[in-house]
C-alpha atoms as a PDB file:
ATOM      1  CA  UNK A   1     -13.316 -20.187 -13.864  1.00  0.00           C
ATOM      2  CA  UNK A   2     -16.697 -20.697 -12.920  1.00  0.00           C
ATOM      3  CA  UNK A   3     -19.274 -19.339 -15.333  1.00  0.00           C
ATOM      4  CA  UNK A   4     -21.258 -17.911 -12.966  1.00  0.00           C
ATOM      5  CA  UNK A   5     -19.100 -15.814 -11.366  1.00  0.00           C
ATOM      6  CA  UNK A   6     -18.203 -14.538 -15.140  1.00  0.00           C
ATOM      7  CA  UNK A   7     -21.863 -13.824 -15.889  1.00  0.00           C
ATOM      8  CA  UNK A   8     -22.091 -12.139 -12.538  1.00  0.00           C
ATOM      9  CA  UNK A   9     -19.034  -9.935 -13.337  1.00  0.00           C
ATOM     10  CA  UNK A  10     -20.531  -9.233 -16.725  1.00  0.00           C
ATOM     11  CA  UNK A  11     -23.452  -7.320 -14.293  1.00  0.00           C
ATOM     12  CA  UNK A  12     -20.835  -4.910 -13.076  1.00  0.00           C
ATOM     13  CA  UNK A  13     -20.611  -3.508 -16.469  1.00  0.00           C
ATOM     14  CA  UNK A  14     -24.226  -1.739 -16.844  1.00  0.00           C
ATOM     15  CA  UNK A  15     -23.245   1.186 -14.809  1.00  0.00           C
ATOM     16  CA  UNK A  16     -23.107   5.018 -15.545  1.00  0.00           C
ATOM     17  CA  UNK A  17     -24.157   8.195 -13.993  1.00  0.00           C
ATOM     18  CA  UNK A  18     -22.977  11.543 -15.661  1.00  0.00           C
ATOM     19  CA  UNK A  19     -21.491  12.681 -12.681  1.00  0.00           C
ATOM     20  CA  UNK A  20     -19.965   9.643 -11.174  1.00  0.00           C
ATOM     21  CA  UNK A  21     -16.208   8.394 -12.251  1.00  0.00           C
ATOM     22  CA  UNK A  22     -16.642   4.665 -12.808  1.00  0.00           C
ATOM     23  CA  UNK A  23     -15.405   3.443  -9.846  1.00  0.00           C
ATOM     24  CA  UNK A  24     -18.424   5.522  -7.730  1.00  0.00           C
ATOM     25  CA  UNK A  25     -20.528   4.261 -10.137  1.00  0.00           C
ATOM     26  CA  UNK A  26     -19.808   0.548  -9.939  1.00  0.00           C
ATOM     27  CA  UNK A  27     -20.402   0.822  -6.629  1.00  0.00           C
ATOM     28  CA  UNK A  28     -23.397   3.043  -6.149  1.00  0.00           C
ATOM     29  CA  UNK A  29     -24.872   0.712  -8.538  1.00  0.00           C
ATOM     30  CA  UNK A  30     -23.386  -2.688  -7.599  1.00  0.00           C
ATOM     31  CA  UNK A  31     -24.141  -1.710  -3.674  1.00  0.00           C
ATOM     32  CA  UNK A  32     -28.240  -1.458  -4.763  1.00  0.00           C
ATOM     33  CA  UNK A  33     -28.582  -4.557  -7.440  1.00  0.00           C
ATOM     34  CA  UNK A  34     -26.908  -6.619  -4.880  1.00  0.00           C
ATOM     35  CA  UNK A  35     -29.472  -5.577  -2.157  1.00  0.00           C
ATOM     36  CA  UNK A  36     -32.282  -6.035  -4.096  1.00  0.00           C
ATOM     37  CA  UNK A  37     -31.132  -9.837  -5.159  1.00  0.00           C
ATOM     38  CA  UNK A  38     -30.469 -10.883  -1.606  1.00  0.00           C
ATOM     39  CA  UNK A  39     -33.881  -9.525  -0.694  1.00  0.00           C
ATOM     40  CA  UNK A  40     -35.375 -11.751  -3.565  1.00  0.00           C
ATOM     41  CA  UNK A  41     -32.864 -14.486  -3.604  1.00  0.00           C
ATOM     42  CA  UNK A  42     -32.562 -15.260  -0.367  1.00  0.00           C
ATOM     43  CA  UNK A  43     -33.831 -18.697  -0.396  1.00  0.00           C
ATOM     44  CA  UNK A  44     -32.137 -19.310  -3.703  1.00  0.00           C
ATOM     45  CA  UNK A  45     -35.545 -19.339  -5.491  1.00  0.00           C
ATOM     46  CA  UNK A  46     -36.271 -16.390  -6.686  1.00  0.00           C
ATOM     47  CA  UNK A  47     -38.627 -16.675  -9.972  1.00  0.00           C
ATOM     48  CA  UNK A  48     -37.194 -15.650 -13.440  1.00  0.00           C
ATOM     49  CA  UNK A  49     -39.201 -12.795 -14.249  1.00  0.00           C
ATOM     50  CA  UNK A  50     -38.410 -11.146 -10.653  1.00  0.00           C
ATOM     51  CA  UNK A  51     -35.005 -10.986 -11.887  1.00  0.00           C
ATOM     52  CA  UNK A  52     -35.540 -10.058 -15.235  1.00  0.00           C
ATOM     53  CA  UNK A  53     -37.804  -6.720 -13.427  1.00  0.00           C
ATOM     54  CA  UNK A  54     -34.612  -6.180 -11.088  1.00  0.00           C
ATOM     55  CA  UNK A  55     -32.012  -6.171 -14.096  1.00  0.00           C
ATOM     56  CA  UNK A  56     -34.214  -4.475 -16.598  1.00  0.00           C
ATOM     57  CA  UNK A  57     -34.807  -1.243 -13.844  1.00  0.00           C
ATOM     58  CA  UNK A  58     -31.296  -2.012 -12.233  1.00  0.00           C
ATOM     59  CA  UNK A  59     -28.872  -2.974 -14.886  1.00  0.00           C
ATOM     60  CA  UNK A  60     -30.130  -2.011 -18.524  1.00  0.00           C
ATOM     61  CA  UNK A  61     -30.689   2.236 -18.309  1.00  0.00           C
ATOM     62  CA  UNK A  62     -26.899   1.792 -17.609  1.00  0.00           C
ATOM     63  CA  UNK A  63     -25.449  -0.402 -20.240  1.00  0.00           C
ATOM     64  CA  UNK A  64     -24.337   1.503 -23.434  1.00  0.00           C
ATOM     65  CA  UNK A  65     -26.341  -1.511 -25.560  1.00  0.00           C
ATOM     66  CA  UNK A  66     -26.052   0.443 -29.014  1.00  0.00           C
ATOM     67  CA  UNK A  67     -22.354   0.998 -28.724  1.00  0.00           C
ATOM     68  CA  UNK A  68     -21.881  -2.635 -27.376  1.00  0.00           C
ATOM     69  CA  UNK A  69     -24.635  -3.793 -30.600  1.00  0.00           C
ATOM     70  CA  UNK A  70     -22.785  -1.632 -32.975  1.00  0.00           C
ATOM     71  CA  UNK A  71     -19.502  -3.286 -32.160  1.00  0.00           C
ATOM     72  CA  UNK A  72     -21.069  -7.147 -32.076  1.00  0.00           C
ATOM     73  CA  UNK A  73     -21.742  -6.270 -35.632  1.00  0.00           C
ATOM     74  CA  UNK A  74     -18.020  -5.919 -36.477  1.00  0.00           C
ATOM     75  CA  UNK A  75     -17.920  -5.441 -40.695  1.00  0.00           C
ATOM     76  CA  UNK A  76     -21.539  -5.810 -41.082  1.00  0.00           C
ATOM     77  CA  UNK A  77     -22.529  -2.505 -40.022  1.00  0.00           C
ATOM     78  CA  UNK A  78     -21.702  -0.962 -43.309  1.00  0.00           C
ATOM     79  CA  UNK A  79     -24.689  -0.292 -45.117  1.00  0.00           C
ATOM     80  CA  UNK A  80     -27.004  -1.510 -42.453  1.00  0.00           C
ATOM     81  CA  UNK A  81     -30.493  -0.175 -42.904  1.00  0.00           C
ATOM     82  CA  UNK A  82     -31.840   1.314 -39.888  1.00  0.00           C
ATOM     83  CA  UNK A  83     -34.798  -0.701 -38.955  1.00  0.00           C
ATOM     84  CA  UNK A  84     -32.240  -3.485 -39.303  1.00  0.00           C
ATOM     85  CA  UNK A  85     -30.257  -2.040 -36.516  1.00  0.00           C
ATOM     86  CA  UNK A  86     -32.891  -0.934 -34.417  1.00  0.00           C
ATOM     87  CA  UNK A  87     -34.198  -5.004 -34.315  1.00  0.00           C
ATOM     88  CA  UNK A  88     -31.135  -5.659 -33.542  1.00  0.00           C
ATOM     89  CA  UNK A  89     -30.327  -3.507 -31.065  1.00  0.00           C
ATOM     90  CA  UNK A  90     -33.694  -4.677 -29.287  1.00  0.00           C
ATOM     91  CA  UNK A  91     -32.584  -8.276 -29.653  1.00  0.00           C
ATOM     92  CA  UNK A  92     -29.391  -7.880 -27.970  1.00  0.00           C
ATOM     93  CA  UNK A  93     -30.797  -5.912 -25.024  1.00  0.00           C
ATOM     94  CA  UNK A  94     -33.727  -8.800 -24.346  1.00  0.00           C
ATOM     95  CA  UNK A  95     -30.286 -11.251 -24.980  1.00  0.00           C
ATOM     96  CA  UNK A  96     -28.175  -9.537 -22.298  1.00  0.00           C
ATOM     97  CA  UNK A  97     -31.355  -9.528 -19.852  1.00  0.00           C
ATOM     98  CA  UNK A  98     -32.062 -12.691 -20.193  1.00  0.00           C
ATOM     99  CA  UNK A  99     -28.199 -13.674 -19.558  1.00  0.00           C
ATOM    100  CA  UNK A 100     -27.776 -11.472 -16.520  1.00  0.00           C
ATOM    101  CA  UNK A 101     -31.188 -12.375 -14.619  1.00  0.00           C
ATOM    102  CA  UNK A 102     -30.220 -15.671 -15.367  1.00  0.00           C
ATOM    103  CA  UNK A 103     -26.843 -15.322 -13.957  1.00  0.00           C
ATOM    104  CA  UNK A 104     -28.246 -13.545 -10.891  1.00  0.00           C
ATOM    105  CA  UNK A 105     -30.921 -16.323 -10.089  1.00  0.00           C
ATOM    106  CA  UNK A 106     -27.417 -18.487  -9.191  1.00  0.00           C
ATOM    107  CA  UNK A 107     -26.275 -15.908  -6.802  1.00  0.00           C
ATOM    108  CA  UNK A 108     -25.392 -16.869  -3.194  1.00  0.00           C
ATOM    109  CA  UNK A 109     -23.603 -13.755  -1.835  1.00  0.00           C
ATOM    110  CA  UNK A 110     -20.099 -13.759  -2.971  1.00  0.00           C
ATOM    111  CA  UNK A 111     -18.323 -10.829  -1.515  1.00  0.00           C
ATOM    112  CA  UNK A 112     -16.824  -8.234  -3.914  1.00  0.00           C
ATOM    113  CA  UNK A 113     -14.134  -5.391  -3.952  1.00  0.00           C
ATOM    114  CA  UNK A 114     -13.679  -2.468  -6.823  1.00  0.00           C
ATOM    115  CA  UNK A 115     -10.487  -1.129  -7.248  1.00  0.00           C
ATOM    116  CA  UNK A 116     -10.127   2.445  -8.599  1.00  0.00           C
ATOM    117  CA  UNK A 117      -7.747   2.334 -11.690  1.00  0.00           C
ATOM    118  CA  UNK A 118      -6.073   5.876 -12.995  1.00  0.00           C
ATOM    119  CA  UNK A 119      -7.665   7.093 -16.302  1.00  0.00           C
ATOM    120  CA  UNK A 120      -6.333   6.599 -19.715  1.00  0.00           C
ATOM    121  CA  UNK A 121      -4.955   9.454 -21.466  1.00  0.00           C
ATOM    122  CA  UNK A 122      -7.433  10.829 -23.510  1.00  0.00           C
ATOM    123  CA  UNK A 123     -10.022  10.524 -20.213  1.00  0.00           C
ATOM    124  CA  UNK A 124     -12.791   8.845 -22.683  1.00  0.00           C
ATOM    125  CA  UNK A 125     -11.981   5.556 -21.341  1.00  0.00           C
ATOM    126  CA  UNK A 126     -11.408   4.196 -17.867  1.00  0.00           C
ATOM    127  CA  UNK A 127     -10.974   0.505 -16.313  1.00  0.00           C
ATOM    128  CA  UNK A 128     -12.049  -0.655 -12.909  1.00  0.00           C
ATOM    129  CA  UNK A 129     -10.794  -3.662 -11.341  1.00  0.00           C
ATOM    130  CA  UNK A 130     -13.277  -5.741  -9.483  1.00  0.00           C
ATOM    131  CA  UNK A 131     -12.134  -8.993  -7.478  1.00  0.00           C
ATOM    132  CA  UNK A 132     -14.728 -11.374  -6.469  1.00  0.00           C
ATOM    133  CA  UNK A 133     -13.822 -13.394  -3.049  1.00  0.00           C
ATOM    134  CA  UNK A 134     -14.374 -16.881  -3.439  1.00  0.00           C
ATOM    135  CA  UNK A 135     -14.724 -19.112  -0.474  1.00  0.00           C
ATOM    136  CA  UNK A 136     -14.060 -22.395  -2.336  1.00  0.00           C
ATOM    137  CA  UNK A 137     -11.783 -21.239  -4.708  1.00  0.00           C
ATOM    138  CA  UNK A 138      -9.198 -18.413  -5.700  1.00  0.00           C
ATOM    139  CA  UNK A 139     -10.448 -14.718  -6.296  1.00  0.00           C
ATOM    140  CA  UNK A 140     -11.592 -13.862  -9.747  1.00  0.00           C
ATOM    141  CA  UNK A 141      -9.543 -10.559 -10.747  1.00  0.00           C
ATOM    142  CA  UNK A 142     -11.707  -8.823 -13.709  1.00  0.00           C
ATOM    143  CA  UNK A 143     -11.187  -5.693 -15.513  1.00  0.00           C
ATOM    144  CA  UNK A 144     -14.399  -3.314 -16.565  1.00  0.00           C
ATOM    145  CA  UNK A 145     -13.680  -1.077 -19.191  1.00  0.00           C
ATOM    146  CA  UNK A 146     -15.382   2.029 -19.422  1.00  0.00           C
ATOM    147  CA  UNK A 147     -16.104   4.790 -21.771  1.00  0.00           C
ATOM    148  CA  UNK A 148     -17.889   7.933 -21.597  1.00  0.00           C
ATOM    149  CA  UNK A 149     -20.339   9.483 -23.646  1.00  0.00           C
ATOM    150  CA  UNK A 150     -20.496  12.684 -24.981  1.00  0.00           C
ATOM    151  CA  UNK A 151     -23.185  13.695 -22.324  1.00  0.00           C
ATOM    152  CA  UNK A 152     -20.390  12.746 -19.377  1.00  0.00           C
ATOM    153  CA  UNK A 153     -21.836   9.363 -18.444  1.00  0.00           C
ATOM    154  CA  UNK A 154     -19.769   6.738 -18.201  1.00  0.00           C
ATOM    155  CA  UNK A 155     -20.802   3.096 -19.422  1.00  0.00           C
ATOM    156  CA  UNK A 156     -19.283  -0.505 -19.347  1.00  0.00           C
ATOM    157  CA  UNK A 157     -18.759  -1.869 -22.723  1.00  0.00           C
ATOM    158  CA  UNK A 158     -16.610  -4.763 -22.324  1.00  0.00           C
ATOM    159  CA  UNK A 159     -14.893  -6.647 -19.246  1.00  0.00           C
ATOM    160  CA  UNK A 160     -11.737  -8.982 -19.512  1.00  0.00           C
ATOM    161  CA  UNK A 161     -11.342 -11.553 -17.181  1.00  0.00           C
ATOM    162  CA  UNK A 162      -8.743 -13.435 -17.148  1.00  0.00           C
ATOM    163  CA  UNK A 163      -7.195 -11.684 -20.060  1.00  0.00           C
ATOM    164  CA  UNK A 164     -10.090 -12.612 -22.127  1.00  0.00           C
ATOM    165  CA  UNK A 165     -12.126  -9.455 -23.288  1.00  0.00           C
ATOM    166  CA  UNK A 166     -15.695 -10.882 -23.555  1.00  0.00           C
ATOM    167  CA  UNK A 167     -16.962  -8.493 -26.157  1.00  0.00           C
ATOM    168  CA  UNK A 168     -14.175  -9.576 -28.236  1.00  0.00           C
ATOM    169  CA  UNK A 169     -15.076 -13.373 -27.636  1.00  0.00           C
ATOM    170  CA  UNK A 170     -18.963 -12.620 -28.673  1.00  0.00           C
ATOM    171  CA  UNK A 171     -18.149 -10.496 -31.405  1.00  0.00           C
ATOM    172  CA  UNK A 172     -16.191 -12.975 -33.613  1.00  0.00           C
ATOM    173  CA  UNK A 173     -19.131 -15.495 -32.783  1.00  0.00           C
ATOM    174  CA  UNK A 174     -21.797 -12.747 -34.106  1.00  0.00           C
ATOM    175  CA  UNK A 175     -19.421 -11.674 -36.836  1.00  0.00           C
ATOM    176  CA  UNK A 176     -19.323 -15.220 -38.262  1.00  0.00           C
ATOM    177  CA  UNK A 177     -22.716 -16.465 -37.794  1.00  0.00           C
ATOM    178  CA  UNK A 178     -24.140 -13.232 -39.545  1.00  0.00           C
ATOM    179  CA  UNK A 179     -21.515 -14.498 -42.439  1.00  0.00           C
ATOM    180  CA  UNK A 180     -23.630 -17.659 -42.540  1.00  0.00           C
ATOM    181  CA  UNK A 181     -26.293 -17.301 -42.185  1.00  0.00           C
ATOM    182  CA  UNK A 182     -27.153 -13.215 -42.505  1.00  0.00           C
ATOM    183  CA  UNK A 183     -28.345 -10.432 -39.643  1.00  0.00           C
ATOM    184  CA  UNK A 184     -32.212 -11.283 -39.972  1.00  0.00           C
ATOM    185  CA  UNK A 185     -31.385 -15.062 -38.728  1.00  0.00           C
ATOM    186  CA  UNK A 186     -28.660 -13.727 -35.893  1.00  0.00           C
ATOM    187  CA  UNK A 187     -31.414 -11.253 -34.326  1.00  0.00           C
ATOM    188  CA  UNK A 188     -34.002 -13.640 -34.570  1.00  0.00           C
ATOM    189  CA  UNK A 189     -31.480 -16.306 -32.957  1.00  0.00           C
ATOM    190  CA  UNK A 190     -30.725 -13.905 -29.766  1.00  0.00           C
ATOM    191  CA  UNK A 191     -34.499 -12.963 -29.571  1.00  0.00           C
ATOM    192  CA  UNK A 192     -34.848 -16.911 -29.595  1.00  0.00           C
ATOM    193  CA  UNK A 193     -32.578 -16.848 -26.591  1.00  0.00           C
ATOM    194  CA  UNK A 194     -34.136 -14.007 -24.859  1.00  0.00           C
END
């Protein structure tokens, strides 16, 4: 699967308005990032800080980054101080900017469809299917999975394509290399990368 169109997925997941269900949401919010990268992008040469502006106001008031942080952190997060966790929280928001603008610079228009999923049980979590339409290629089917917070918003914390949950991938990478080499070096690696 192309990486791009994974990274571009990825985007999908920074969605949540207290009153939306997920599915609204995804597209309310995919509908106006996508607009404002064509408009941009059109030429294909958009500069790197436009797109970090577009995902920062866009993409990051909607991604739960603490809950997605807390979870990167796996076994760590016992006894973590909280200054540590605040730097790290702050290093993994600049990381997923950087990765999404990034991402976004390589877009050319691919067409996409959401797909309205029921709710789980409990209604605290919720999936939404989006397919992106490939003209060279087949369609990418991807799975956002949602949760809401106790103020009613829903957020994205992980998406699974191709049966591959990508918080679960990045997680045992962060788990590990904090093993290593400890959480001071990790944060200052993904501010490195921001």
């Amino acid at each position: 699967m192309n990486r791009l169109i994974i990274v571009l997925a990825m985007l999908f997941s920074a969605f949540s308005f207290a009153s939306d269900t997920p599915y609204q949401l995804i597209t309310k919010v995919g509908d106006d990032l996508f607009t404002d990268i064509k408009a941009v992008n059109k030429d294909g040469k958009a500069q790197p800080e436009v797109m970090k502006n577009i995902v920062r106001s866009r993409l990051m008031p909607h991604i739960d980054v603490k809950f997605v942080s807390f979870k990167l952190l796996g076994k760590h997060i016992k006894g973590l101080q909280r200054a540590d966790a605040v730097e790290f929280i702050d290093a993994v928001d600049s990381y997923l900017v950087t990765t999404y603008a990034n991402a976004l610079l390589q877009y050319k228009g691919q067409k996409v469809q959401f797909e309205e999923l029921p709710l789980s049980g409990d209604n605290e979590f919720a999936t939404v299917k989006v397919v992106i339409k490939e003209t060279t290629g087949p369609d990418i089917d991807m799975h956002f999975k949602f949760r809401q917070s106790k103020d009613g918003s829903w957020k994205v914390y992980d998406m699974v394509a191709e049966g591959i949950s990508l918080l679960s991938a990045k997680q045992k990478e962060i788990i590990s290399r904090i093993s290593e080499v400890g959480l001071a070096q990790v944060t200052q690696e993904l501010k490195n990368k921001a």
